[in-house]
C-alpha atoms as a PDB file:
ATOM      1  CA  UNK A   1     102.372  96.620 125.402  1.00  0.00           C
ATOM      2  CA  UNK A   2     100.150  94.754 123.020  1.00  0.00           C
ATOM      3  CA  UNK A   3     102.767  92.699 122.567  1.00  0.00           C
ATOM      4  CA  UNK A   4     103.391  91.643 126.327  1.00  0.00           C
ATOM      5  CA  UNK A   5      99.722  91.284 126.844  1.00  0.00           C
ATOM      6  CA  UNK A   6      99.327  88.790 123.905  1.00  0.00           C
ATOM      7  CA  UNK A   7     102.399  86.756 125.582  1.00  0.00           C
ATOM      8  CA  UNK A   8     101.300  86.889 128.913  1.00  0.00           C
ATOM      9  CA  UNK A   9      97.470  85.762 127.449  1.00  0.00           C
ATOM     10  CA  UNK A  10      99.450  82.718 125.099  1.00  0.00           C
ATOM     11  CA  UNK A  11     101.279  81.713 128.750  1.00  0.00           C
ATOM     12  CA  UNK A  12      98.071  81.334 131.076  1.00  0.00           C
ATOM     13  CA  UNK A  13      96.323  79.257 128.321  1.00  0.00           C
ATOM     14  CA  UNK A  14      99.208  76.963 128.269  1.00  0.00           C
ATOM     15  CA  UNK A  15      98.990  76.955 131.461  1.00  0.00           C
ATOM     16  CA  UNK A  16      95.679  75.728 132.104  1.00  0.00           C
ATOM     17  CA  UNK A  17      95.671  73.115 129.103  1.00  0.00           C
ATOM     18  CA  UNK A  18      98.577  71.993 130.988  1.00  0.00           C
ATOM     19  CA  UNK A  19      97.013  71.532 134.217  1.00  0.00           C
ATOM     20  CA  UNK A  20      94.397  69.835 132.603  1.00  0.00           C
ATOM     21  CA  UNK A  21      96.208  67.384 131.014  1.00  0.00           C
ATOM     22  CA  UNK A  22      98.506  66.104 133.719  1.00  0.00           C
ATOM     23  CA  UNK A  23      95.347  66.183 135.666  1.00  0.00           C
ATOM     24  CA  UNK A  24      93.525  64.058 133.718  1.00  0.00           C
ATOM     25  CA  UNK A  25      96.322  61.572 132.608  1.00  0.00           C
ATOM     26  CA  UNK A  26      97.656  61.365 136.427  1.00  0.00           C
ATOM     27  CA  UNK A  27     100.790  62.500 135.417  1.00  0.00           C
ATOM     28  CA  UNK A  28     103.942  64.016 137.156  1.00  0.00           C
ATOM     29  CA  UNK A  29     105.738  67.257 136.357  1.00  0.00           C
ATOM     30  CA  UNK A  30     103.346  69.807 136.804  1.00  0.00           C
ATOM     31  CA  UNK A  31     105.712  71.787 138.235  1.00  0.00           C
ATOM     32  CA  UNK A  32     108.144  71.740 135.837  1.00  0.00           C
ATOM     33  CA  UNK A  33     106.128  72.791 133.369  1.00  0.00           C
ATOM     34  CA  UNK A  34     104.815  75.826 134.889  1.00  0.00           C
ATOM     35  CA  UNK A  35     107.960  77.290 135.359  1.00  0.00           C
ATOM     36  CA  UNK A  36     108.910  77.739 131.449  1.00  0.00           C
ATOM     37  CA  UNK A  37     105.827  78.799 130.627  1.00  0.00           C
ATOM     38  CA  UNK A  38     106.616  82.394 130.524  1.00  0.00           C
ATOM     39  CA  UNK A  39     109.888  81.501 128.131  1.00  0.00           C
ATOM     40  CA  UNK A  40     107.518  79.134 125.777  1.00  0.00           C
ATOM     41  CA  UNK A  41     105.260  81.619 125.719  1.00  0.00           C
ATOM     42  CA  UNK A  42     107.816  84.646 124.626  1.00  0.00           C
ATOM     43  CA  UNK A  43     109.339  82.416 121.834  1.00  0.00           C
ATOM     44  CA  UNK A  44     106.460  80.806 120.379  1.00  0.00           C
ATOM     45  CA  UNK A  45     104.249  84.318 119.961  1.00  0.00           C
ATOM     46  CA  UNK A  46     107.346  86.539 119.531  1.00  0.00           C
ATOM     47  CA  UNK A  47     110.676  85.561 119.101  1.00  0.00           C
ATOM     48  CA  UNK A  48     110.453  81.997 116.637  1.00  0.00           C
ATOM     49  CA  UNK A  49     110.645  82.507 112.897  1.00  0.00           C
ATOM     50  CA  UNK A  50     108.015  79.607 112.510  1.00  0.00           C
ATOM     51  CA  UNK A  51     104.813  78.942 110.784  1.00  0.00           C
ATOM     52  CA  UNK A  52     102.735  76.300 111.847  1.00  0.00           C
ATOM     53  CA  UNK A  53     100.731  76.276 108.022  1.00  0.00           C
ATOM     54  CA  UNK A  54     103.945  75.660 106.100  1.00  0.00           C
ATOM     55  CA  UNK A  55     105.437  72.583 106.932  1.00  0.00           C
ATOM     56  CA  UNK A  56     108.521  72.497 105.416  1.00  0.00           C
ATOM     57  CA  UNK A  57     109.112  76.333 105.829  1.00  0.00           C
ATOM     58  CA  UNK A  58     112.625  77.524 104.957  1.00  0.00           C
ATOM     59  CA  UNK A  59     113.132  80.493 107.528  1.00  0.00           C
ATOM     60  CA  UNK A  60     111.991  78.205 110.678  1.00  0.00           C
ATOM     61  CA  UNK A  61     113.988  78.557 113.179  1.00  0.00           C
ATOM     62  CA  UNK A  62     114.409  75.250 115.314  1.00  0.00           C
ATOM     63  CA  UNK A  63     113.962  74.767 119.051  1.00  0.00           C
ATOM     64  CA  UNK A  64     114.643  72.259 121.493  1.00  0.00           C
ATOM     65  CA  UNK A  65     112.820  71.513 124.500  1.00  0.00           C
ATOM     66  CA  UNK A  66     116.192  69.483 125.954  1.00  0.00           C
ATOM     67  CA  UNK A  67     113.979  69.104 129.505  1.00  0.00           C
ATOM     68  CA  UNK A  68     111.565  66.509 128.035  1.00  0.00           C
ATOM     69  CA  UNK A  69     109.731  65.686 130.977  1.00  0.00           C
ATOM     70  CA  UNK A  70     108.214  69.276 130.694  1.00  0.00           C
ATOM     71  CA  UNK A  71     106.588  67.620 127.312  1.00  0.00           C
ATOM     72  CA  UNK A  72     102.253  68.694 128.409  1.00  0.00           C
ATOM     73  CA  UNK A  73     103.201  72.891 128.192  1.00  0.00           C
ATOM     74  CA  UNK A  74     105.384  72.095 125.047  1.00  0.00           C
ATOM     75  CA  UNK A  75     102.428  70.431 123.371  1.00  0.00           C
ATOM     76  CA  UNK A  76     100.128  73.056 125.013  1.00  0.00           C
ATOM     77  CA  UNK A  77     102.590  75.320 122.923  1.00  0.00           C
ATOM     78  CA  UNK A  78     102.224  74.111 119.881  1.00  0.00           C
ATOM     79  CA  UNK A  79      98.777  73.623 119.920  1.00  0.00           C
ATOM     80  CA  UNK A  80      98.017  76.861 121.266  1.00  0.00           C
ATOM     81  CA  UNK A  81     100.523  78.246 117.997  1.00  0.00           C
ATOM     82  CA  UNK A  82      98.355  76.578 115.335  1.00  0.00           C
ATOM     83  CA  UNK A  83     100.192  73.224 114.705  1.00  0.00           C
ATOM     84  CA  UNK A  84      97.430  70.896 115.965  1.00  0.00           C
ATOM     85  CA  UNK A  85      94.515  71.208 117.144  1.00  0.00           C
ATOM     86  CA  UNK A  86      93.264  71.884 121.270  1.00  0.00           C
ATOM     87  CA  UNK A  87      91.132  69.179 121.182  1.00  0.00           C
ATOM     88  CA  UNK A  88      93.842  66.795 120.906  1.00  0.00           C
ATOM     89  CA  UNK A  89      95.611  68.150 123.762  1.00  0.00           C
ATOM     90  CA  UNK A  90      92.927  65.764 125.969  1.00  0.00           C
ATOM     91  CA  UNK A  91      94.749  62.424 124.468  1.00  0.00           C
ATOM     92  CA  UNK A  92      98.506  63.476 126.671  1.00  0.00           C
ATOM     93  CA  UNK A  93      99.472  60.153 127.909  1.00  0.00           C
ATOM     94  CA  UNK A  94      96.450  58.079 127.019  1.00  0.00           C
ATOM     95  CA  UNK A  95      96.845  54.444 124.860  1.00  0.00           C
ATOM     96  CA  UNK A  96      97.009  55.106 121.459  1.00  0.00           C
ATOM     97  CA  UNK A  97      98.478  59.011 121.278  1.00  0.00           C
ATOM     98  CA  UNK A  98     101.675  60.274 120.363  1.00  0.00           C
ATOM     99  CA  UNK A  99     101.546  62.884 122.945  1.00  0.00           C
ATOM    100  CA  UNK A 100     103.658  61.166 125.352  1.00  0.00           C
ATOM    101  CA  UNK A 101     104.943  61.816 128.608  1.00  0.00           C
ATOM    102  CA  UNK A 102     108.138  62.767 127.402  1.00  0.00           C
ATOM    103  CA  UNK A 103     108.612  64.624 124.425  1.00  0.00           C
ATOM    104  CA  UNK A 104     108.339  62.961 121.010  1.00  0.00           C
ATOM    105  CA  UNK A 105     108.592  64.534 117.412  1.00  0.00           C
ATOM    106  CA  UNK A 106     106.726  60.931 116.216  1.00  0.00           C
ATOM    107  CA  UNK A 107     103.519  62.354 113.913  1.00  0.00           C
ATOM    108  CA  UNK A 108     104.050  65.731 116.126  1.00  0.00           C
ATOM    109  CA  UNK A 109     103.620  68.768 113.755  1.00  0.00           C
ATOM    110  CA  UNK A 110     106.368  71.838 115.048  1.00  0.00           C
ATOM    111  CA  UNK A 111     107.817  68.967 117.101  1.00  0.00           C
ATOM    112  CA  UNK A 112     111.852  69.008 115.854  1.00  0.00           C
ATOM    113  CA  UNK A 113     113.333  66.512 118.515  1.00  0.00           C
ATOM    114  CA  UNK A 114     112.355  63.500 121.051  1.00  0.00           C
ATOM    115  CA  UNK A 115     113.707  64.708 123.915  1.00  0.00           C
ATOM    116  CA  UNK A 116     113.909  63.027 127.958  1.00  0.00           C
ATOM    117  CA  UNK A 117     116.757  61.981 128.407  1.00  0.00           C
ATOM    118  CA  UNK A 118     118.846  64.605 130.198  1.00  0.00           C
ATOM    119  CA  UNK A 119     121.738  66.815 128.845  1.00  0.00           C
ATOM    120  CA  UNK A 120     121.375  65.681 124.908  1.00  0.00           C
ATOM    121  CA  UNK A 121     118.902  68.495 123.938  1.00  0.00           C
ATOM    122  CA  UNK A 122     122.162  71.168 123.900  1.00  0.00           C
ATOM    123  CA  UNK A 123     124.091  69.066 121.893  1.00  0.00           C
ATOM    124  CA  UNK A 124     121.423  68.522 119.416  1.00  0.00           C
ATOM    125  CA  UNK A 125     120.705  72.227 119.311  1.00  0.00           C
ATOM    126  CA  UNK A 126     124.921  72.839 118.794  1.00  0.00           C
ATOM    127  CA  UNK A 127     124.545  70.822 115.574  1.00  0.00           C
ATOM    128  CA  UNK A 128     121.252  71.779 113.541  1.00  0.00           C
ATOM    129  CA  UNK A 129     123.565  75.356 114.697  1.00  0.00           C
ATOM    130  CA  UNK A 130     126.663  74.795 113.038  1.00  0.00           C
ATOM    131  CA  UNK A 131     124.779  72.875 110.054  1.00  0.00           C
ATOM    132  CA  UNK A 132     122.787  76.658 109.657  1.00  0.00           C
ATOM    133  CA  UNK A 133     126.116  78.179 109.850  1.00  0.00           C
ATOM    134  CA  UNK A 134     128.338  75.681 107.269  1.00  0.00           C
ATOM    135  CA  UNK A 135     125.391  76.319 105.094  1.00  0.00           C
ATOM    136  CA  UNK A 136     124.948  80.337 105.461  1.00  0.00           C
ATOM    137  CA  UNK A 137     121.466  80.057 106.354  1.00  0.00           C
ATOM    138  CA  UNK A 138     120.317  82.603 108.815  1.00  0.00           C
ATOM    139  CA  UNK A 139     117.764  80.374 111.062  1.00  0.00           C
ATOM    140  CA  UNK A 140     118.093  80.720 114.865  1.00  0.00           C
ATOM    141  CA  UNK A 141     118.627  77.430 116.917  1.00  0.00           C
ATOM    142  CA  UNK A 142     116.587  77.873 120.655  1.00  0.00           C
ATOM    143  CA  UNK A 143     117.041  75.022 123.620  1.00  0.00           C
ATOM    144  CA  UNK A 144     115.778  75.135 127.144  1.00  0.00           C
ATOM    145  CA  UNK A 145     117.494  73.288 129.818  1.00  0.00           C
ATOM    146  CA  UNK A 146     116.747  72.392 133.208  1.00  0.00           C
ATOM    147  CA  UNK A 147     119.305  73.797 136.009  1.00  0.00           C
ATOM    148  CA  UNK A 148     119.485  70.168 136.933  1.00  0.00           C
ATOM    149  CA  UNK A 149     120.164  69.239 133.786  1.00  0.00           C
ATOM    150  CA  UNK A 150     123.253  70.761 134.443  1.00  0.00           C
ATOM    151  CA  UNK A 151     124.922  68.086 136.476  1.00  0.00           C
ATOM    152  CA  UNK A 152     125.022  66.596 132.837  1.00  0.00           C
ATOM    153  CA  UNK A 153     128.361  66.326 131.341  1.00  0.00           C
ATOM    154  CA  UNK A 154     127.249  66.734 128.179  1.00  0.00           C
ATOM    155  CA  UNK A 155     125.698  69.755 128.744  1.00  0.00           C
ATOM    156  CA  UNK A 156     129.205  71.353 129.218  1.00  0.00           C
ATOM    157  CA  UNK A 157     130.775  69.347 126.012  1.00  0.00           C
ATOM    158  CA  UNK A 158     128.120  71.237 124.483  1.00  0.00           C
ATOM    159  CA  UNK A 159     129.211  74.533 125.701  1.00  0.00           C
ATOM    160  CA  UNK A 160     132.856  73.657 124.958  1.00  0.00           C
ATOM    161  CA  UNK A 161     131.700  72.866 121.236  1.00  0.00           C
ATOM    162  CA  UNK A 162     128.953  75.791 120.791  1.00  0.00           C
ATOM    163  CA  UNK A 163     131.513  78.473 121.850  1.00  0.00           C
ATOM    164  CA  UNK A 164     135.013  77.219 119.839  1.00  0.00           C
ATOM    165  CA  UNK A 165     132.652  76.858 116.797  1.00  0.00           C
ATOM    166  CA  UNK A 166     131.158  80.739 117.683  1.00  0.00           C
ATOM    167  CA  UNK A 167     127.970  79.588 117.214  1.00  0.00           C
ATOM    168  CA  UNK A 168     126.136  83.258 117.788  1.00  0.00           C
ATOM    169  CA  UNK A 169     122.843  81.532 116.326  1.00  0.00           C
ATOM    170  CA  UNK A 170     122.535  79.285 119.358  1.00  0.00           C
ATOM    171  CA  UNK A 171     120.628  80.913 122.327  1.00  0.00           C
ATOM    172  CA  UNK A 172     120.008  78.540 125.325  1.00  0.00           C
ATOM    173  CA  UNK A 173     117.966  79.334 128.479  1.00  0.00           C
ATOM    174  CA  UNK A 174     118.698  77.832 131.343  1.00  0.00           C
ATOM    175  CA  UNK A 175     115.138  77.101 133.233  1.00  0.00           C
ATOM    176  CA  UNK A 176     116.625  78.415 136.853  1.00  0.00           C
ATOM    177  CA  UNK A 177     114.117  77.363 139.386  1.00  0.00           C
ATOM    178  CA  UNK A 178     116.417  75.580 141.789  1.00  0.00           C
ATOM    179  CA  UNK A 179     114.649  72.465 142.789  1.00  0.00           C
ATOM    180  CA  UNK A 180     115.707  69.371 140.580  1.00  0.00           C
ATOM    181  CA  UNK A 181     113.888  65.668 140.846  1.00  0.00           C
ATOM    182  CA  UNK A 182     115.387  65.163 144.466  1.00  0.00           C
ATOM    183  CA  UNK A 183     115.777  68.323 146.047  1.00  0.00           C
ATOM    184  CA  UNK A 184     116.669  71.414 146.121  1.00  0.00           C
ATOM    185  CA  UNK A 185     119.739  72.206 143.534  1.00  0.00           C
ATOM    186  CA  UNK A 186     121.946  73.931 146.043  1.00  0.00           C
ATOM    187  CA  UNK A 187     121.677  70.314 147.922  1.00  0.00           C
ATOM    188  CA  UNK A 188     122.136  67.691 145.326  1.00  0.00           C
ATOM    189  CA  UNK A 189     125.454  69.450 143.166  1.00  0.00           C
ATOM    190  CA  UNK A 190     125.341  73.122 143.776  1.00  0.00           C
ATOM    191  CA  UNK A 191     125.549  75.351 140.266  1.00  0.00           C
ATOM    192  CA  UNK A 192     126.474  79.104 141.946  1.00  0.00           C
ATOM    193  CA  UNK A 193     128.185  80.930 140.424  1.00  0.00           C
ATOM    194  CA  UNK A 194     126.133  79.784 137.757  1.00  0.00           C
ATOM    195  CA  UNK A 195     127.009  82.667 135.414  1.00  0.00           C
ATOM    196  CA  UNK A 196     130.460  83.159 135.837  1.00  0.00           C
ATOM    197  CA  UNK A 197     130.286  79.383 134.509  1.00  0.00           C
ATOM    198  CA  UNK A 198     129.172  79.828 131.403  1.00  0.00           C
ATOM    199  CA  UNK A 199     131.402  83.209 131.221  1.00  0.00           C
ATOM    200  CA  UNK A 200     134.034  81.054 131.700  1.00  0.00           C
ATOM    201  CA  UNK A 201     133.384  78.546 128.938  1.00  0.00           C
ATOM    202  CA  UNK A 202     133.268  81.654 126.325  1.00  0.00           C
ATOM    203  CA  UNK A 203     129.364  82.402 125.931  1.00  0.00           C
ATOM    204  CA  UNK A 204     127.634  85.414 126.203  1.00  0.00           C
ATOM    205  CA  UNK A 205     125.654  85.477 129.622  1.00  0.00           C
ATOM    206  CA  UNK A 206     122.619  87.040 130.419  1.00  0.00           C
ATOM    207  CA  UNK A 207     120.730  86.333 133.814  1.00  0.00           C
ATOM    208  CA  UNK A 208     117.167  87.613 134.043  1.00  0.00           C
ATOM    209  CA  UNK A 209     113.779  87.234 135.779  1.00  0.00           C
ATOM    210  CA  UNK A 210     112.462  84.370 133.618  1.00  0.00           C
ATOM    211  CA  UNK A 211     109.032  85.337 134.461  1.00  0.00           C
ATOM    212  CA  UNK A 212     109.040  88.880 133.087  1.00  0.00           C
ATOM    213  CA  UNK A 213     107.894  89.063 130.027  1.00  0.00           C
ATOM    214  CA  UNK A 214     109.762  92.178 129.242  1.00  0.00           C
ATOM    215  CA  UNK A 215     113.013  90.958 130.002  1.00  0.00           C
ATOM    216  CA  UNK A 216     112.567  87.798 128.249  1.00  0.00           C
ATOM    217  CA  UNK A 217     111.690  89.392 124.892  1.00  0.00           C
ATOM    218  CA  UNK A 218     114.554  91.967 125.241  1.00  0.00           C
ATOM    219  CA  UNK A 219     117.149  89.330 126.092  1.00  0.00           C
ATOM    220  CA  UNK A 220     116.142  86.788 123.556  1.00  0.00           C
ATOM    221  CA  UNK A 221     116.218  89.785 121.193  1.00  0.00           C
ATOM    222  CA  UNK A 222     119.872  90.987 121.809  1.00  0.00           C
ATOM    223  CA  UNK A 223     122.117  89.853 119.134  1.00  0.00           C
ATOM    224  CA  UNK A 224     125.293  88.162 120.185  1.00  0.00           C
ATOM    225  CA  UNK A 225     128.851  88.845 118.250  1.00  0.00           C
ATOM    226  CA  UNK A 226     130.778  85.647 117.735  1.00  0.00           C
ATOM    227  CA  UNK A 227     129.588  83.950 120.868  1.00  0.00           C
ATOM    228  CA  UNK A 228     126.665  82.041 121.222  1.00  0.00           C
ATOM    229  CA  UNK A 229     123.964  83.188 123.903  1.00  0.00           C
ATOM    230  CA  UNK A 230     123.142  81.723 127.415  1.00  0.00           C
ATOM    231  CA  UNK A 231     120.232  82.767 129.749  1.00  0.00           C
ATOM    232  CA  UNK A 232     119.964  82.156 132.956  1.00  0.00           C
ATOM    233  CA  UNK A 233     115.996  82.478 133.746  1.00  0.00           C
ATOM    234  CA  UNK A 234     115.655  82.675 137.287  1.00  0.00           C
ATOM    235  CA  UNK A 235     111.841  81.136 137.680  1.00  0.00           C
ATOM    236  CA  UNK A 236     109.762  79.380 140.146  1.00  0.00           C
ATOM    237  CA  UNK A 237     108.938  75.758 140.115  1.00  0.00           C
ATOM    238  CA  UNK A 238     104.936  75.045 139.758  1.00  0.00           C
ATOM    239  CA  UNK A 239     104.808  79.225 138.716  1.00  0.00           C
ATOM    240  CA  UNK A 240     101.258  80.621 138.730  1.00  0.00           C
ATOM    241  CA  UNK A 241      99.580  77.989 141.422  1.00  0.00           C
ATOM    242  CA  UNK A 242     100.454  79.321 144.688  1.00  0.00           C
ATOM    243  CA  UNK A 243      99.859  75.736 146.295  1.00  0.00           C
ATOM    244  CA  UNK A 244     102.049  74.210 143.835  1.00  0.00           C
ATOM    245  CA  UNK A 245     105.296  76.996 143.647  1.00  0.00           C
ATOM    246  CA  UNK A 246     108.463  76.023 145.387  1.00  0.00           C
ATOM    247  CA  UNK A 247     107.479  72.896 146.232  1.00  0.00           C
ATOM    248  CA  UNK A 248     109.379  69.635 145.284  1.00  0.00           C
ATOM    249  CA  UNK A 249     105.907  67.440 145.842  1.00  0.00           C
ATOM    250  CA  UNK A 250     105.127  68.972 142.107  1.00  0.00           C
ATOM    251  CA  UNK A 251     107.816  67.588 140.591  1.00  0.00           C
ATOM    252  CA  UNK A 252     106.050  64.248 140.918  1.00  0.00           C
ATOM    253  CA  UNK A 253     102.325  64.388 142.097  1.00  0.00           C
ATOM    254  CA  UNK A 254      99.347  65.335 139.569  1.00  0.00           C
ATOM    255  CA  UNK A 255      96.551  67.441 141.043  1.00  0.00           C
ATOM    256  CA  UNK A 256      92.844  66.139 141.912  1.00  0.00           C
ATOM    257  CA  UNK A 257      89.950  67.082 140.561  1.00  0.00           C
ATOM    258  CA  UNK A 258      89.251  70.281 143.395  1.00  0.00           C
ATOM    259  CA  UNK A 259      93.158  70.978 143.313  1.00  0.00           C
ATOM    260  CA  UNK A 260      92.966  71.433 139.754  1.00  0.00           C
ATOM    261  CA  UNK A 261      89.773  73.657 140.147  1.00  0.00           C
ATOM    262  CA  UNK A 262      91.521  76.126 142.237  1.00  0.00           C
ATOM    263  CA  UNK A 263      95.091  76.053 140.578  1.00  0.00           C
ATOM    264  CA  UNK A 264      92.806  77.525 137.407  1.00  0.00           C
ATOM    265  CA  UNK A 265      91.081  80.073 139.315  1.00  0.00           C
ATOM    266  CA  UNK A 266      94.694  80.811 140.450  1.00  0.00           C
ATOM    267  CA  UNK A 267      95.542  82.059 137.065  1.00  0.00           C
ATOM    268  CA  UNK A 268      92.939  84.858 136.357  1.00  0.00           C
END
């Protein structure tokens, strides 16, 4: 229980910084970045091998944030683990900062990839994979995809590749909340049956609540055989703002000053 409570504490400050910073940079995605929370906060405090005071350490494992334009919770992430420092967190999307709008691994400490444009993350995450593998190393490769991400045809190239190669040190999660930049997914290319999908390509499918803490920590736990690891995180877009969940406006829009007042008072 400590545990959960420590993850559930790491994911409302992220959270908030979050808000903050898309606030006060007018900038979009808000509600994209809400809805992995939960997952960042699960790896980052639990699950990575990583440590933010070694820089070169030799047991890190690697993740890839392949949804880029979620880049203000991922910074918020690595701040909040140690790698920079909170303060910095204010310069997201100002002249001058490498916190950009999109994610960049330019001067970012715990950064490992500029990501943004859609569908590459997985196939970036398939190789630093096998390279771990060819080389017996025992690091852990994590990615996070969008579900509209999944129009991508790379994304499925990918899955081709990670499962002839058995890459059972690959675990993706697939950041389920069903509304993609213009509309809802069931609308623009419908993904259902979603797992049966990946099933079919040869990976090892787990669907969960991707807001429960408990079930993310015991899924991204579970060892897989000789197949490498897909979940399917059913979330909520804008998660934790009650104005701001389900709605497609989020995507795009940045709260005001009094929206952003009572999305934080939403959170405690």
């Amino acid at each position: 229980m400590n545990n959960i409570k420590k993850t559930i504490i790491f994911a409302r400050n992220i959270r908030i910084n979050a808000l903050k910073m898309v606030a006060s940079s007018n900038s979009p995605h808000i509600g994209s970045c809400l809805s992995i929370a939960d997952i960042l906060a699960v790896l980052f405090s639990s699950i990575l091998k990583h440590n933010p005071k070694i820089k070169n350490y030799p047991k890190r494992d690697k993740f890839i944030l392949s949804k880029g334009h979620a880049a203000a919770i991922y910074y918020a992430a690595l701040a909040e683990s140690g790698y920079f420092n909170l303060k910095l967190l204010k310069k997201f999307c100002t002249n001058g900062s490498n916190l950009f709008g999109h994610v960049t691994k330019n001067n970012i400490p715990g950064a490992e990839f500029s990501t943004g444009s859609l569908g590459h993350g997985i196939s970036v995450a398939c190789g630093m994979a096998l390279s771990f593998k060819l080389k017996k190393l025992n690091n852990k490769v994590y990615c996070i995809i969008s579900d509209g991400e999944c129009n991508e045809g790379t994304v499925w190239e990918a899955a081709l590749f990670a499962s002839h190669h058995q890459l059972n040190n690959l675990t993706v999660i697939v950041d389920y909340n069903k509304i993609q930049s213009l509309g809802r997914v069931s609308k623009v290319i419908k993904l259902n049956p979603l797992s049966k999908k990946w099933k079919s390509f040869n990976w090892s499918v787990n669907e969960i609540d991707g807001h429960s803490h408990s079930a993310l920590f015991k899924s991204l736990s579970k060892k897989s055989n000789k197949k490498p690891k897909i979940i399917i995180a059913n979330t909520i877009k804008g998660k934790g703002v009650s104005f701001m969940e389900n709605k497609l406006l989020w995507h795009y829009k940045s709260p005001n000053d009094k929206e952003l007042q009572i999305a934080i008072k939403n959170l405690f």
